[in-house]
C-alpha atoms as a PDB file:
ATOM      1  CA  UNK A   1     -35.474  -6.625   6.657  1.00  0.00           C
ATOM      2  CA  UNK A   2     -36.046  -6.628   2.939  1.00  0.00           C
ATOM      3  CA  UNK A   3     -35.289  -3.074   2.741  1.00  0.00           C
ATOM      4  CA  UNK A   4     -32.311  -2.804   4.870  1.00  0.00           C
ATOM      5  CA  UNK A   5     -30.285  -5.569   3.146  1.00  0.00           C
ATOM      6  CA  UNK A   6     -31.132  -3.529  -0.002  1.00  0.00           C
ATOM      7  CA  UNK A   7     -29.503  -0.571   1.719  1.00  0.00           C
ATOM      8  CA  UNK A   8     -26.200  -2.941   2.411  1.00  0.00           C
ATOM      9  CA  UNK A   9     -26.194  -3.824  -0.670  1.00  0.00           C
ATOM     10  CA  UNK A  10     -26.207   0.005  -1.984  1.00  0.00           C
ATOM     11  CA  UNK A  11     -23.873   1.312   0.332  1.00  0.00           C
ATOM     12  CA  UNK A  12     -21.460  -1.555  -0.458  1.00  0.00           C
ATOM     13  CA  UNK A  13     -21.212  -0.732  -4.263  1.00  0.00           C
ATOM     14  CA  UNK A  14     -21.114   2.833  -3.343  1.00  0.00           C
ATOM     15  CA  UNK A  15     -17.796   1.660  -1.371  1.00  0.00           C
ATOM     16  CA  UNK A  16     -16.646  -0.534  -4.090  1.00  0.00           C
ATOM     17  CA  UNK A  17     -16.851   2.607  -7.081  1.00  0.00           C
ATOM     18  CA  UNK A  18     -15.843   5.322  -5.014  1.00  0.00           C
ATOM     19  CA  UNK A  19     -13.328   7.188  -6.791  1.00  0.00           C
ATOM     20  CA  UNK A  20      -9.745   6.053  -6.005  1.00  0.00           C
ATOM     21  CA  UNK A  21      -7.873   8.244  -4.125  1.00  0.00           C
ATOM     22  CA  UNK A  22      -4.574   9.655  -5.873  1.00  0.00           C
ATOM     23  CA  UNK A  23      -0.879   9.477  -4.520  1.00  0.00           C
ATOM     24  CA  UNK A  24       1.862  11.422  -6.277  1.00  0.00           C
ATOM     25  CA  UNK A  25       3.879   8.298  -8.159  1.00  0.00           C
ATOM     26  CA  UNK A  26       7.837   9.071  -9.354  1.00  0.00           C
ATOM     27  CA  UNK A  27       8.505   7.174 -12.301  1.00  0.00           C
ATOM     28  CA  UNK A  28      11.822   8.192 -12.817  1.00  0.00           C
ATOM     29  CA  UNK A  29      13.934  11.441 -12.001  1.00  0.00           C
ATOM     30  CA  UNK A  30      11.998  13.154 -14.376  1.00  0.00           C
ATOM     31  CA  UNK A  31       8.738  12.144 -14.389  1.00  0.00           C
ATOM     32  CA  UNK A  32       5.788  11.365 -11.957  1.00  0.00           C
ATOM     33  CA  UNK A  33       2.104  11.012 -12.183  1.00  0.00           C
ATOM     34  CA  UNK A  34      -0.680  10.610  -9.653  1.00  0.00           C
ATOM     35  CA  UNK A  35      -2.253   7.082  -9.494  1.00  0.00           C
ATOM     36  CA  UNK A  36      -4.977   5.200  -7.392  1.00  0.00           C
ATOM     37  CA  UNK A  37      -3.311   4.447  -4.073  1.00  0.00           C
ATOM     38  CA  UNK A  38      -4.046   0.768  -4.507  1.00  0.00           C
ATOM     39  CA  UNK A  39      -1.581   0.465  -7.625  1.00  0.00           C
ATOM     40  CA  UNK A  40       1.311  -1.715  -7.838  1.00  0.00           C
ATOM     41  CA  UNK A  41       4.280  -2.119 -10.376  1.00  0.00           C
ATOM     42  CA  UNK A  42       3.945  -4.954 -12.327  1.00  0.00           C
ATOM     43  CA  UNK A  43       7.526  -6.819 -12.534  1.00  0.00           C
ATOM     44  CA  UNK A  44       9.485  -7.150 -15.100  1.00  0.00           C
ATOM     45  CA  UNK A  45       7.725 -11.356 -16.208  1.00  0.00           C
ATOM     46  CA  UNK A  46       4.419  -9.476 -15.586  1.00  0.00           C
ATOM     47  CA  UNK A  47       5.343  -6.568 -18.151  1.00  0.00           C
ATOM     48  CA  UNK A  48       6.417  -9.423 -20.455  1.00  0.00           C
ATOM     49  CA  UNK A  49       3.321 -11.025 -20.618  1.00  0.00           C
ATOM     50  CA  UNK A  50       0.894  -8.451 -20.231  1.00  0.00           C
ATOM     51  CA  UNK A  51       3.606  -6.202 -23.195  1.00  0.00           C
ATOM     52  CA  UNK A  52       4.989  -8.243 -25.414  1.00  0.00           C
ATOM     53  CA  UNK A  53       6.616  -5.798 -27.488  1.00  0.00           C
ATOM     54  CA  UNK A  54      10.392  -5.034 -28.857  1.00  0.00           C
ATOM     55  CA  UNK A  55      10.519  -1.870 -26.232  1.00  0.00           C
ATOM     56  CA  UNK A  56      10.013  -2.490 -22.824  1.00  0.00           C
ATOM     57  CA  UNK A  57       7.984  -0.066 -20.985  1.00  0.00           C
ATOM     58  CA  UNK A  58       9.528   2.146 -18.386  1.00  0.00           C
ATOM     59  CA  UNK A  59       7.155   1.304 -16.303  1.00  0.00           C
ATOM     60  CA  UNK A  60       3.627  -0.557 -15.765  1.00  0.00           C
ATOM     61  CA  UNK A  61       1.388   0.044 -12.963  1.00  0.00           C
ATOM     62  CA  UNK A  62      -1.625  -2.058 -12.240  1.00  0.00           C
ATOM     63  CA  UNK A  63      -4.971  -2.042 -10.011  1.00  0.00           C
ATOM     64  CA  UNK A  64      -5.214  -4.676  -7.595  1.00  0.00           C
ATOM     65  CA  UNK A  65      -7.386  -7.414 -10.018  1.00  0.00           C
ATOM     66  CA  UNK A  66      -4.993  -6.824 -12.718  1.00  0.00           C
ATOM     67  CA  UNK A  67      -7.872  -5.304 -15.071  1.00  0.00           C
ATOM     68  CA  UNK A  68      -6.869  -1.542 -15.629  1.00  0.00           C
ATOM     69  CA  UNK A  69      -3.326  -0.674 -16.555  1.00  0.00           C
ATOM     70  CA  UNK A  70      -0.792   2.705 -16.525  1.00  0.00           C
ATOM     71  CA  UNK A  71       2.102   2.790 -18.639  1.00  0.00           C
ATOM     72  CA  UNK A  72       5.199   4.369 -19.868  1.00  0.00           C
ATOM     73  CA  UNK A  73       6.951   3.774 -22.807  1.00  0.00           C
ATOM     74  CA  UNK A  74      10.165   5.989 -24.141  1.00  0.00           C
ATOM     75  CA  UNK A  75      11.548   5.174 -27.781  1.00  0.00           C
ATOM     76  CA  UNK A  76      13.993   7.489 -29.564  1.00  0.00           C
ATOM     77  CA  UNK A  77      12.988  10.467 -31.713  1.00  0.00           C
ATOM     78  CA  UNK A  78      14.121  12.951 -34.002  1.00  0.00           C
ATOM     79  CA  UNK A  79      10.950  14.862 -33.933  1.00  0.00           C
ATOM     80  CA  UNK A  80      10.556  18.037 -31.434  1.00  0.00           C
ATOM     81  CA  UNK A  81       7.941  18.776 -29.364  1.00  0.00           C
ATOM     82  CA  UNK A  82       6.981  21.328 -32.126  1.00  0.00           C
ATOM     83  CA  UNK A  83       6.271  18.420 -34.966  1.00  0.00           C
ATOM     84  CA  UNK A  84       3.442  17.110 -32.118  1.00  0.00           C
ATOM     85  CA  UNK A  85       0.599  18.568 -34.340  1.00  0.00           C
ATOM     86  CA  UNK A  86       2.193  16.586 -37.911  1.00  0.00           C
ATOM     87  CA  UNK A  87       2.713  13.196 -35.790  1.00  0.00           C
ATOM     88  CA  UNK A  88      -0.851  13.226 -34.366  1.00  0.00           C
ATOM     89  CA  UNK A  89      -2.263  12.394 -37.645  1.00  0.00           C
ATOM     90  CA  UNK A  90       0.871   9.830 -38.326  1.00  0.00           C
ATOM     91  CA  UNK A  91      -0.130   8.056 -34.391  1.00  0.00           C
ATOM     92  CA  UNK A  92      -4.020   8.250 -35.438  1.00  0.00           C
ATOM     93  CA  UNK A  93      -3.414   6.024 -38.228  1.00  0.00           C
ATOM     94  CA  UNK A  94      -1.260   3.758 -35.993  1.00  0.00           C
ATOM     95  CA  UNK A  95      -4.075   3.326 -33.718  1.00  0.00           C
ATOM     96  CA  UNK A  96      -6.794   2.789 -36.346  1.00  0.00           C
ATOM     97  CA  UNK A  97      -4.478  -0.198 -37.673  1.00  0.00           C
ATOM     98  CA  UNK A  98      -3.641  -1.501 -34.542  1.00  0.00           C
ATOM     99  CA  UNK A  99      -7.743  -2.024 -33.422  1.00  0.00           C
ATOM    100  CA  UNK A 100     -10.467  -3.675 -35.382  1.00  0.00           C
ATOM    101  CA  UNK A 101     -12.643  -0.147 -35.025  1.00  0.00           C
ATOM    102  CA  UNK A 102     -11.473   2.983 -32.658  1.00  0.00           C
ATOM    103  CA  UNK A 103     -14.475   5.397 -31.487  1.00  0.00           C
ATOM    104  CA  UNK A 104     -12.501   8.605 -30.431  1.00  0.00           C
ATOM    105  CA  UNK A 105     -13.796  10.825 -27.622  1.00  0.00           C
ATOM    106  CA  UNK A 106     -10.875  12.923 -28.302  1.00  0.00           C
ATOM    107  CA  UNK A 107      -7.990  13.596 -30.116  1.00  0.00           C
ATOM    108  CA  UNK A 108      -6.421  16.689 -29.626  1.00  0.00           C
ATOM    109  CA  UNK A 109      -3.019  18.665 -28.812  1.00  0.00           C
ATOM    110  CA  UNK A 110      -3.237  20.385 -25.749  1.00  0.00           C
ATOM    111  CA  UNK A 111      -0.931  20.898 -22.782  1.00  0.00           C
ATOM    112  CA  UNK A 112      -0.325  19.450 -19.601  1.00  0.00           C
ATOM    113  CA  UNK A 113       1.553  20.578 -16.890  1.00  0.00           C
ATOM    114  CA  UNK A 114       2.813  23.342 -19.173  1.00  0.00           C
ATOM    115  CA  UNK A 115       4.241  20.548 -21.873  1.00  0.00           C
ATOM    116  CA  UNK A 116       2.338  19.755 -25.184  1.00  0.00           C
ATOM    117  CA  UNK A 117       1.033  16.211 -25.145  1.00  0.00           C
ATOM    118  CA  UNK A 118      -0.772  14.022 -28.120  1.00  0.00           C
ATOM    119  CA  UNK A 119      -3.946  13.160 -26.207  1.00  0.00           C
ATOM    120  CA  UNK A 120      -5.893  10.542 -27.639  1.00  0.00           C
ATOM    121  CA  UNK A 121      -9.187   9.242 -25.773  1.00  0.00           C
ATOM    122  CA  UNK A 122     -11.497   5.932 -27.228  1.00  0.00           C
ATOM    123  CA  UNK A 123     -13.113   2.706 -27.006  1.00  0.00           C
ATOM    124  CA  UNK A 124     -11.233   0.088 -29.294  1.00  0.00           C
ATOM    125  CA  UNK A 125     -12.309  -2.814 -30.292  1.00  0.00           C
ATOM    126  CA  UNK A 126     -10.044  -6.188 -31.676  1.00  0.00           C
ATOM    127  CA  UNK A 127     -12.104  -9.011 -32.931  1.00  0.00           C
ATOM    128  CA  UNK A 128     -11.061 -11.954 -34.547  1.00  0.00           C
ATOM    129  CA  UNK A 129     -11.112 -11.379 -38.076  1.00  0.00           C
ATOM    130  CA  UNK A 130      -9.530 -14.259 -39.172  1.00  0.00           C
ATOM    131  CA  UNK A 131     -12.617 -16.153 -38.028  1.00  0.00           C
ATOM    132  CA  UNK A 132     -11.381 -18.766 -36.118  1.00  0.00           C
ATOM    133  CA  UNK A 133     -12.964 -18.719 -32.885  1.00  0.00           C
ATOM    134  CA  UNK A 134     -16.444 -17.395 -31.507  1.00  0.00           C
ATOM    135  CA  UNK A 135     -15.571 -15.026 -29.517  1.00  0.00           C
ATOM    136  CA  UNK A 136     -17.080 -11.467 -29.000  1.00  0.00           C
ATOM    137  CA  UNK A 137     -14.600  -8.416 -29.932  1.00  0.00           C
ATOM    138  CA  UNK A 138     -12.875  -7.208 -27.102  1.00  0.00           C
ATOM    139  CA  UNK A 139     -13.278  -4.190 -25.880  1.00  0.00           C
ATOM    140  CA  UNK A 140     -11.397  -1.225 -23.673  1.00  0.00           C
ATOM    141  CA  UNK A 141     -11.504   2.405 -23.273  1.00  0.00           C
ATOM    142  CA  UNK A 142      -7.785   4.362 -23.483  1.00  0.00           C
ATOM    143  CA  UNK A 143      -6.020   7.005 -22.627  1.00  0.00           C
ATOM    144  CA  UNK A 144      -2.699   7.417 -24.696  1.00  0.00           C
ATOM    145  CA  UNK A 145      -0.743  10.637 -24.465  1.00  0.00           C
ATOM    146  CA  UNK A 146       2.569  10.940 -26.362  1.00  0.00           C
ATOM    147  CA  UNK A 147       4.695  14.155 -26.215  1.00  0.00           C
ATOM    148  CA  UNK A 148       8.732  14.659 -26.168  1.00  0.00           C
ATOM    149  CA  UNK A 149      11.052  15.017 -23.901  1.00  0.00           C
ATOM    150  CA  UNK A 150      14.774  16.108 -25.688  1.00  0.00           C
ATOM    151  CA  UNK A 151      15.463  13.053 -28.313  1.00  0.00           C
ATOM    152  CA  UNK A 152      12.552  10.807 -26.730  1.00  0.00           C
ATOM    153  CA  UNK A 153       9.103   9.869 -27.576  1.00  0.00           C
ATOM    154  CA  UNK A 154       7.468   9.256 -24.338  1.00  0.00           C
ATOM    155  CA  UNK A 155       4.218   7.373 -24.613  1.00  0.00           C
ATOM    156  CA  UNK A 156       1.371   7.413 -21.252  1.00  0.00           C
ATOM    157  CA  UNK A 157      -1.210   4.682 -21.676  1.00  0.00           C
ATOM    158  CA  UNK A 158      -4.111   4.196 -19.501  1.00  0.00           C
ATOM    159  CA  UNK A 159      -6.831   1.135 -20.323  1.00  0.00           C
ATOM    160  CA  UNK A 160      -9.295   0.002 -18.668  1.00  0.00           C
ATOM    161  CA  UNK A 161     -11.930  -3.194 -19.778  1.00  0.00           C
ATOM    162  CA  UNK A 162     -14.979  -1.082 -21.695  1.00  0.00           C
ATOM    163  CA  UNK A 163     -17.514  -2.441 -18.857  1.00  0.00           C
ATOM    164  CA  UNK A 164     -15.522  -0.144 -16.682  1.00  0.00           C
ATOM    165  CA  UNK A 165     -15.291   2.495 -18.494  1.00  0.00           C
ATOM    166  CA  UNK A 166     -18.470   4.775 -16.800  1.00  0.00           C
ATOM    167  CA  UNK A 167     -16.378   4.196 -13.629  1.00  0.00           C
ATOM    168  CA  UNK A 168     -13.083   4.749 -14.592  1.00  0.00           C
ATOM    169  CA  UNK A 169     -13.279   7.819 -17.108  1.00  0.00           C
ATOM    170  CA  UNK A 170     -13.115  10.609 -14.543  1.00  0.00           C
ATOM    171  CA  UNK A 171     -10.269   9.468 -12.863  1.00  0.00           C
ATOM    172  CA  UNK A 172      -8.635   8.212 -16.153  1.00  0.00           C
ATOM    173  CA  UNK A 173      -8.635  11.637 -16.731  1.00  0.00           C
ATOM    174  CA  UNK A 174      -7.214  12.931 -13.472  1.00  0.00           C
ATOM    175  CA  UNK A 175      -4.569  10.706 -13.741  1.00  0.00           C
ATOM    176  CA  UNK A 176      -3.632  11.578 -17.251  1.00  0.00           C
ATOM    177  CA  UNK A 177      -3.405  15.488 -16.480  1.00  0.00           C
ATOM    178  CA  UNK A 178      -1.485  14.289 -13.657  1.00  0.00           C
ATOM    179  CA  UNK A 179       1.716  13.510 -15.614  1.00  0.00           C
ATOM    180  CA  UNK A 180       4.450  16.188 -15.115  1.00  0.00           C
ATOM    181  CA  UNK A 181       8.168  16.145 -16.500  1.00  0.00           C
ATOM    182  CA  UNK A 182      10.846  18.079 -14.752  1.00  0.00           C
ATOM    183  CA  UNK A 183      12.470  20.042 -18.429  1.00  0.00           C
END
């Protein structure tokens, strides 16, 4: 009996991190992106809590617990698509101030559905350095891809909580070289 609840037990969290399956997402006229079936938008008080920012994303999608998180952010540019290489260095250093400590997997240029993309991959961490609570740092693993699309900076984020992150890289990564813009 021992045994066989053991084999419940295994074929339940076999269910439970099965890889999500993908369904083709349109984001806007231009732009879709394959994401886990079981997404949702988040509305608009959702993206104000969870994004407190002065630009709004486009668009926030969200798995079912609320834990991992797709995004789409467009701000105005007067780079090209050809000053990607210069501004990767320029968005590094944003990162690396935004986080207490980034470990990057990668950080590259490299194309995606024939369009050049900024692809940055890592675990960040924020901690409280001000000291004034206990608490451990915080932890997630990202996806951000930025590219441009005619006087637009379009920015893809994809985090997930760092105690996920064994799970969810794979299919971080599908969905990421999922994204395709109509020129």
């Amino acid at each position: 009996m021992r045994y066989l609840t053991f084999l419940v037990v295994l074929l339940l969290a076999g269910v439970a991190f099965a890889q999500p399956k993908l369904k083709k997402v349109q984001l806007s006229k231009e732009i879709s992106v394959h994401l886990p079936q079981d997404f949702t938008p988040l509305p608009d008080d959702g993206i104000a809590r969870k994004y407190p920012a002065s630009t709004k994303p486009l668009a926030v999608y969200t798995s079912p617990n609320g834990l991992v998180d797709f995004s789409v952010t467009q701000k105005q540019s007067q780079f090209k698509e050809r000053d990607l290489d210069m501004l990767r260095e320029f968005y590094k250093a944003n990162l690396l101030e935004t986080f207490s400590k980034v470990d990057f997997i990668r950080q590259e240029v490299s194309e995606v559905k024939g369009r050049k993309f900024i692809v940055f991959e890592f675990v960040s961490s924020v901690e409280d350095e001000r000291g004034t609570t206990n608490m451990a740092p915080m932890q997630k693993y990202s996806i951000v891809q930025y590219t441009i699309l005619g006087n637009q900076l379009m920015i893809f984020t994809l985090h997930v909580p760092f105690m996920l992150k064994n799970d969810w890289q794979q299919p971080a990564r599908e969905i990421m070289s999922s994204i395709n813009i109509k020129p």
